[in-house]
Protein backbone atom coordinates (compact mmCIF):
# COMPACT_ATOMS: atom_id res chain seq x y z
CA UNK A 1 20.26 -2.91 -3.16
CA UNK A 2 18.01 -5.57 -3.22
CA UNK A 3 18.21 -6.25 0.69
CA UNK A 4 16.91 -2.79 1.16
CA UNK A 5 13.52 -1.92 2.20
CA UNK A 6 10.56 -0.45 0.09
CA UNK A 7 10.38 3.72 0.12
CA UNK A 8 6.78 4.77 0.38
CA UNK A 9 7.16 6.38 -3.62
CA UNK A 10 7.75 2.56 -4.64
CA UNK A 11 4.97 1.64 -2.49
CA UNK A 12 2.28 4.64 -3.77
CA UNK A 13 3.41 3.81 -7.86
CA UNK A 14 2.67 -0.10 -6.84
CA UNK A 15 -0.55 0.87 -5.45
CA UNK A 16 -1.44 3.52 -8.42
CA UNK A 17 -0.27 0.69 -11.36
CA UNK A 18 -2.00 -1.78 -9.69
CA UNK A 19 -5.67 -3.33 -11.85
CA UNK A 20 -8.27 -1.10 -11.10
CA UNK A 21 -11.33 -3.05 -10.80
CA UNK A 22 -9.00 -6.11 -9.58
CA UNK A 23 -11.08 -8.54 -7.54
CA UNK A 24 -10.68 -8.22 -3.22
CA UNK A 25 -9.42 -10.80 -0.82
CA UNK A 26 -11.04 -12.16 2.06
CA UNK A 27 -10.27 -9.78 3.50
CA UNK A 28 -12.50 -7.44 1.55
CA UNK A 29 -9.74 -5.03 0.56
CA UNK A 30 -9.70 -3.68 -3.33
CA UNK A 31 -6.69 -1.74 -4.48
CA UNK A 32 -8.94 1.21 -4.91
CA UNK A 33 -9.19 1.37 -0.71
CA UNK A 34 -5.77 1.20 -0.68
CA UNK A 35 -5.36 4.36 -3.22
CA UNK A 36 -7.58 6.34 -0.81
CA UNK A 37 -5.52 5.94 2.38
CA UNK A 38 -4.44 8.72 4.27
CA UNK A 39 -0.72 9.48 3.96
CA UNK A 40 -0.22 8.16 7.73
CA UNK A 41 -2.27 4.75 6.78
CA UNK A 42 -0.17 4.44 3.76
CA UNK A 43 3.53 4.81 5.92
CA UNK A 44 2.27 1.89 8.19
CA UNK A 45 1.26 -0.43 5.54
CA UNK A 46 4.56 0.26 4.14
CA UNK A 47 6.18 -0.42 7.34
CA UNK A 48 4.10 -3.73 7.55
CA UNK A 49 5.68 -4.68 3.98
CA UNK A 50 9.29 -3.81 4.98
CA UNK A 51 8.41 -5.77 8.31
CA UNK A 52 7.79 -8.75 6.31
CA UNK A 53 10.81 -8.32 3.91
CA UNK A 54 13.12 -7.92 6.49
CA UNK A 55 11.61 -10.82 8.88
CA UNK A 56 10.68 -13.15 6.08
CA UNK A 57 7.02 -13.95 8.25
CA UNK A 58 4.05 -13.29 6.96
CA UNK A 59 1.22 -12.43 9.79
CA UNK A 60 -0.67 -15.97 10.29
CA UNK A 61 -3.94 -14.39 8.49
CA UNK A 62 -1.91 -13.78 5.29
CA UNK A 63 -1.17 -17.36 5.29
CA UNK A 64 -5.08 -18.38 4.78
CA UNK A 65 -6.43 -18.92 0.76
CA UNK A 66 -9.19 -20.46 -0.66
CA UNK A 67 -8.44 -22.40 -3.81
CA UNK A 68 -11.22 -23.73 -5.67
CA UNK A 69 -10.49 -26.18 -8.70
CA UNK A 70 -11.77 -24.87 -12.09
């Protein structure tokens, strides 16, 4: 159903399809960090996702970008 939550298979097979050598964020986090979390890391970040599904907010740092013209 689409209202339903992610399962942490659908959030490990995001993670593992994901560019490897795709640049990070401000926040300094590559997908490669995030393929070497520890199984109890992994179940909050998915619970963080479903948080934000289910809410519809985004934590207030998400919401910060830098956009520079080309």
């Amino acid at each position: 159903m689409l209202d339903d939550g992610f399962n942490l298979s659908e959030l490990r097979r995001a993670i593992r399809e994901t560019k490897k050598h795709s640049a990070p964020g401000d926040d300094r986090i590559c997908y490669e960090m995030l393929q070497h979390l520890s199984k109890r890391s992994t179940e909050l970040l998915l619970d963080l996702y479903n948080r934000v599904w289910t809410e519809g907010t985004f934590p207030s740092a998400w919401r910060h970008y830098n956009y520079t013209r080309p």
